[in-house]
Protein backbone atom coordinates (compact mmCIF):
# COMPACT_ATOMS: atom_id res chain seq x y z
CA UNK A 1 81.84 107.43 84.04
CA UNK A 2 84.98 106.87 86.44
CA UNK A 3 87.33 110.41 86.54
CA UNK A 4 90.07 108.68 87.74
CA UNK A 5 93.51 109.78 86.53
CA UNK A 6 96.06 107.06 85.81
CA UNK A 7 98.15 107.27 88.65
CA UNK A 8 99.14 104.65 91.09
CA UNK A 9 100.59 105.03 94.61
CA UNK A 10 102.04 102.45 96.67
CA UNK A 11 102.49 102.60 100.41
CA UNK A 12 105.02 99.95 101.51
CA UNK A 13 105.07 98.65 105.11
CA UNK A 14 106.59 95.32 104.61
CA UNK A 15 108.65 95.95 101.18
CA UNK A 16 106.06 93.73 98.97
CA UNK A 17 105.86 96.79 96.91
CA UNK A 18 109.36 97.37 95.59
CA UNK A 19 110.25 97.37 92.09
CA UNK A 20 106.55 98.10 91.34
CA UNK A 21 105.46 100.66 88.46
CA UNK A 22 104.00 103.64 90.07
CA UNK A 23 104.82 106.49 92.61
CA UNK A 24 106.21 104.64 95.64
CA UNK A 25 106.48 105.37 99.50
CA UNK A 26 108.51 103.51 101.56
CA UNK A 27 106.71 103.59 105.24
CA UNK A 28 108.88 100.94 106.80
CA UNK A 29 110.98 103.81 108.74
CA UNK A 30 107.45 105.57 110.37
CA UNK A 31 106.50 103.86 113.82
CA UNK A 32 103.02 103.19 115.09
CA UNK A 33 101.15 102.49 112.47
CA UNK A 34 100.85 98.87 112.72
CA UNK A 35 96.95 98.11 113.17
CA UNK A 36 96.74 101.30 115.33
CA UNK A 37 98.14 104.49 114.17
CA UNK A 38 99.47 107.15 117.06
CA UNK A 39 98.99 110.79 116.24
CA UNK A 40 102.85 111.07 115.79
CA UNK A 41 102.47 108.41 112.49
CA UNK A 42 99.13 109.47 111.56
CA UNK A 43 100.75 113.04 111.10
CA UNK A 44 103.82 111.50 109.24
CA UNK A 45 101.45 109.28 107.01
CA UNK A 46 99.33 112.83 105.89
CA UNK A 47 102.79 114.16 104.93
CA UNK A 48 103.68 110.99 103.21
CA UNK A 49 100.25 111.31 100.75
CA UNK A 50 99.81 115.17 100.28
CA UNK A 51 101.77 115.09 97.27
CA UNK A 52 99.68 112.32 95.83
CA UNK A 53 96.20 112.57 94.24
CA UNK A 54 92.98 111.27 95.77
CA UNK A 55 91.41 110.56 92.33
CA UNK A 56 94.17 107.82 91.91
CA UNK A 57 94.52 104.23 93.06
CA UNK A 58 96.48 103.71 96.03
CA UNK A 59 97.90 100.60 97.52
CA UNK A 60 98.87 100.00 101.33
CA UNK A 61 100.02 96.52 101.90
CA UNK A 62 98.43 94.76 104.76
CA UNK A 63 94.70 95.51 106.62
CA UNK A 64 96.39 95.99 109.35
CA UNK A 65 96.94 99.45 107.42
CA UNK A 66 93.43 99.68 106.21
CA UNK A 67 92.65 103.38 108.42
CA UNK A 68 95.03 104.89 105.62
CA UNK A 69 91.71 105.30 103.76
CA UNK A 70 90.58 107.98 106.47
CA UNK A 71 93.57 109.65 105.40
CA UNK A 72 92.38 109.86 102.04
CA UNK A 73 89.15 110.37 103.04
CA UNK A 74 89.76 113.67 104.68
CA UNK A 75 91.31 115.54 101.53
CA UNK A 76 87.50 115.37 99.51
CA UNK A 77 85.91 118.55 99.80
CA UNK A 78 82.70 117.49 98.20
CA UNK A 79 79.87 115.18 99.75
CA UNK A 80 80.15 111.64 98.52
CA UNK A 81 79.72 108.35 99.92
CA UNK A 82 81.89 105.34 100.81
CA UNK A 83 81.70 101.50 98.74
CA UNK A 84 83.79 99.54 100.93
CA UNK A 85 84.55 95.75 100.18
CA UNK A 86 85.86 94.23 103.08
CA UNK A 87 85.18 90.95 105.04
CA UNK A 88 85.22 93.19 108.45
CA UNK A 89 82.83 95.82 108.72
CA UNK A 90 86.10 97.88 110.25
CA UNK A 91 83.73 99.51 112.75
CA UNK A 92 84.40 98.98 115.98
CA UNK A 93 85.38 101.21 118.83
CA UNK A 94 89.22 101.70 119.60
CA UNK A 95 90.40 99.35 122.64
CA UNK A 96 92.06 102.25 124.38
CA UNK A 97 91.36 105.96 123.97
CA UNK A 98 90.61 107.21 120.67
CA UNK A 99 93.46 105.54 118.67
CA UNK A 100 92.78 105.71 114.51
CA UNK A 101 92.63 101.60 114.14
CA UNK A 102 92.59 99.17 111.03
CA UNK A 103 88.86 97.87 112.66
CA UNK A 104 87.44 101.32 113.87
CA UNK A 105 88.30 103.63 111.11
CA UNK A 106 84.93 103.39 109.05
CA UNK A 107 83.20 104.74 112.66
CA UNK A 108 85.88 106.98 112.86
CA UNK A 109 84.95 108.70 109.32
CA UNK A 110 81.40 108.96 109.56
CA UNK A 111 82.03 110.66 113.59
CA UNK A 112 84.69 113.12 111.69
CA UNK A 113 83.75 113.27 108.27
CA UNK A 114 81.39 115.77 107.32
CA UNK A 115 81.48 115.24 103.60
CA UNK A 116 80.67 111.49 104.42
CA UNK A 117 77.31 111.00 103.41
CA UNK A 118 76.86 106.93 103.20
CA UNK A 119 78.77 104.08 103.48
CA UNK A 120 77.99 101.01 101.71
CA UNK A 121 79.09 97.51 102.57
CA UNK A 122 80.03 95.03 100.52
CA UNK A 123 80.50 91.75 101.11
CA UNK A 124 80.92 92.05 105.18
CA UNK A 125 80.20 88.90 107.35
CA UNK A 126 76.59 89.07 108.51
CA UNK A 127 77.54 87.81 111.51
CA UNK A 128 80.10 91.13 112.27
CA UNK A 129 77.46 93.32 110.85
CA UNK A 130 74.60 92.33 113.08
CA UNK A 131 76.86 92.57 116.01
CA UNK A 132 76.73 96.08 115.41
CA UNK A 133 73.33 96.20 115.03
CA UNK A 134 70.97 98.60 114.65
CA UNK A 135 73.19 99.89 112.16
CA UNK A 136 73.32 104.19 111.55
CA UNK A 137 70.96 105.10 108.46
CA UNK A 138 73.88 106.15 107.05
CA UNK A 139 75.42 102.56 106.78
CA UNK A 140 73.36 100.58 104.07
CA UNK A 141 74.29 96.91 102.85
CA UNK A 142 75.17 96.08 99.53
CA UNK A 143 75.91 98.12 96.14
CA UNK A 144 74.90 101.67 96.04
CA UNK A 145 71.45 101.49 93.57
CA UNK A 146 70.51 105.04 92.49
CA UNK A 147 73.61 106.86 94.49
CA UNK A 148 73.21 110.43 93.50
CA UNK A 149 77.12 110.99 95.28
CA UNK A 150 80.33 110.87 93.50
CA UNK A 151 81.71 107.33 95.36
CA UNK A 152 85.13 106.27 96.55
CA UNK A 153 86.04 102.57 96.63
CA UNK A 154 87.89 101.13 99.08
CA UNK A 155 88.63 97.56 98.73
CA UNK A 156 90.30 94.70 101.13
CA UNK A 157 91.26 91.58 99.37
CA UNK A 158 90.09 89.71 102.40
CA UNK A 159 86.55 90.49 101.07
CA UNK A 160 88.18 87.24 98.59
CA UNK A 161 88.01 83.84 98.96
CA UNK A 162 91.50 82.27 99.57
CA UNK A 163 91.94 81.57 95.85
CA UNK A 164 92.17 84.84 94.80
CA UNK A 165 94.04 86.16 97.56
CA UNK A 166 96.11 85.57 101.05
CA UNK A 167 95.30 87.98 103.81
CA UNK A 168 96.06 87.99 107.57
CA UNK A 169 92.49 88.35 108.76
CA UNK A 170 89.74 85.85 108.35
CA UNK A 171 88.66 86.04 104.69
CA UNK A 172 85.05 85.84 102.21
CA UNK A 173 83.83 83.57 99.63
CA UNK A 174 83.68 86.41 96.79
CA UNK A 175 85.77 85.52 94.01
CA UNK A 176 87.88 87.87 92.01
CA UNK A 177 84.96 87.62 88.65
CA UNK A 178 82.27 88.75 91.30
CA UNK A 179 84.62 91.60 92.51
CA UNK A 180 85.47 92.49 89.08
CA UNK A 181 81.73 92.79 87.72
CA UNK A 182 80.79 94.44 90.84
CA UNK A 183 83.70 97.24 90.30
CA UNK A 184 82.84 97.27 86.79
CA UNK A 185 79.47 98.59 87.84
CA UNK A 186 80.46 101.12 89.31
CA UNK A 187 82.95 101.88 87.07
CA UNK A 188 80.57 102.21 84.49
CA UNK A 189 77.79 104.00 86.31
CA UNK A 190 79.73 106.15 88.83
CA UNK A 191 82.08 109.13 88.94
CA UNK A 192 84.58 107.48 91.14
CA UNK A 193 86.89 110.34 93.28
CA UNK A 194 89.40 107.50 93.99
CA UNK A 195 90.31 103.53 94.64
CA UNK A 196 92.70 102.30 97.81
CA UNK A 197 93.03 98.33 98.19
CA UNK A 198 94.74 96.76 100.83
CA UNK A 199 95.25 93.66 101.96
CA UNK A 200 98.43 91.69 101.41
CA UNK A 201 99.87 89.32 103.36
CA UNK A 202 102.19 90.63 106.15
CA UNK A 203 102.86 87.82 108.98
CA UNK A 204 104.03 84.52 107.54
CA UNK A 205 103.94 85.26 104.01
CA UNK A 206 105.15 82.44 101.22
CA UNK A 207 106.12 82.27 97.65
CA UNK A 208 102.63 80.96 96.98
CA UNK A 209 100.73 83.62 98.96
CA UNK A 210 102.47 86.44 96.80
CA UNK A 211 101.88 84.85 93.46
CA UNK A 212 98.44 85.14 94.25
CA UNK A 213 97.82 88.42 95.98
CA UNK A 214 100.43 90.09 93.05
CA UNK A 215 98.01 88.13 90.25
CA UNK A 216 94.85 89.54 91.66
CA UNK A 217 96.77 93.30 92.53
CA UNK A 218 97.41 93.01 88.48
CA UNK A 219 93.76 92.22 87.23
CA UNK A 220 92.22 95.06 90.01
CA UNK A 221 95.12 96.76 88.01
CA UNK A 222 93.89 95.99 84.44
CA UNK A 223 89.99 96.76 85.41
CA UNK A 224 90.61 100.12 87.50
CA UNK A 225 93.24 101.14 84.92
């Protein structure tokens, strides 16, 4: 049931992503985006995307980048609801004003976000979720059942265990079969109004490391293709 088209974008902020076969930005050159994003790069980063479709699947290197997804989020004009795989439930409050972050964005869609409907969590540490309990209604754990909503997916490999990829921040047990049936699922079952996956490895990054995350980047690839 998926509608997406068969377009790839990739949003490079540590230049893991050239030579890679798809439309490619090169974000290295845009300031104050790392973790936090200032209005100044949030603005550049909207530039950087309007050309690019939302029913696509779009890569942005790290999770310190992970708030990229409100970006997307913002361009559907149709209610729908969130399936986010992440190990961090990416919903806490900003440390200092009301700076877009990498672990507040999810709060920050559902504040800003009209056409937001749901968000549903997948494979988040318990222990990060109940911190934030009670949770809004609007925030339900596990895979959407009977979703009535056209879904978009956003997925951060540190929802894997460290066999299927390498991340910066503190990673799950999921393996890349159970993320694969999972997405497969909704693949199947779901019109999907667009994929983003972050997660690579940005701060002491070896040969290893990118075998892995580029092996798992190619079967997400294969399934979502």
């Amino acid at each position: 049931m998926s509608i997406l088209s068969n377009q790839i974008l990739y949003m490079d902020f540590s230049g893991q992503y050239e030579g890679c076969a798809g439309a490619y930005e090169d974000c290295r050159n845009i300031s104050g985006t790392n973790c936090y994003c200032d209005d100044i790069a949030k603005e550049a980063l909207r530039q950087r995307i309007l050309a690019h479709p939302v029913d696509a699947i779009h890569f942005f290197d790290s999770g310190n980048y992970h708030y990229i997804s409100l970006l997307w989020l913002e361009r559907i004009q149709q209610d729908f609801a969130l399936v986010l795989f992440d190990n961090h439930p990416d919903m806490k409050p900003p440390s200092f004003g009301n700076i877009t972050s990498c672990g507040g964005w999810v709060q920050e869609a559902l504040e800003t976000l009209p056409h937001l409907k749901r968000v549903y969590m997948v494979g988040v540490d318990e222990t990060l979720l109940s911190e934030l309990e009670p949770l809004p209604d609007t925030v339900i754990r596990g895979l959407p059942a009977d979703e009535d909503l056209p879904i978009y997916i956003s997925l951060d490999k540190d929802v894997l265990c460290e066999t299927d990829a390498r991340c910066d921040w503190s990673q799950g047990a999921m393996t890349i079969a159970q993320l694969s049936d999972a997405l497969r699922g909704l693949l199947d079952t779901q019109p999907i109004l667009g994929v983003d996956i972050c997660g690579e490895k940005k701060d002491n990054l070896t040969d290893t490391d990118l075998i892995i995350n580029r092996r798992t980047n190619e079967r997400l690839l294969a399934l979502l293709g």
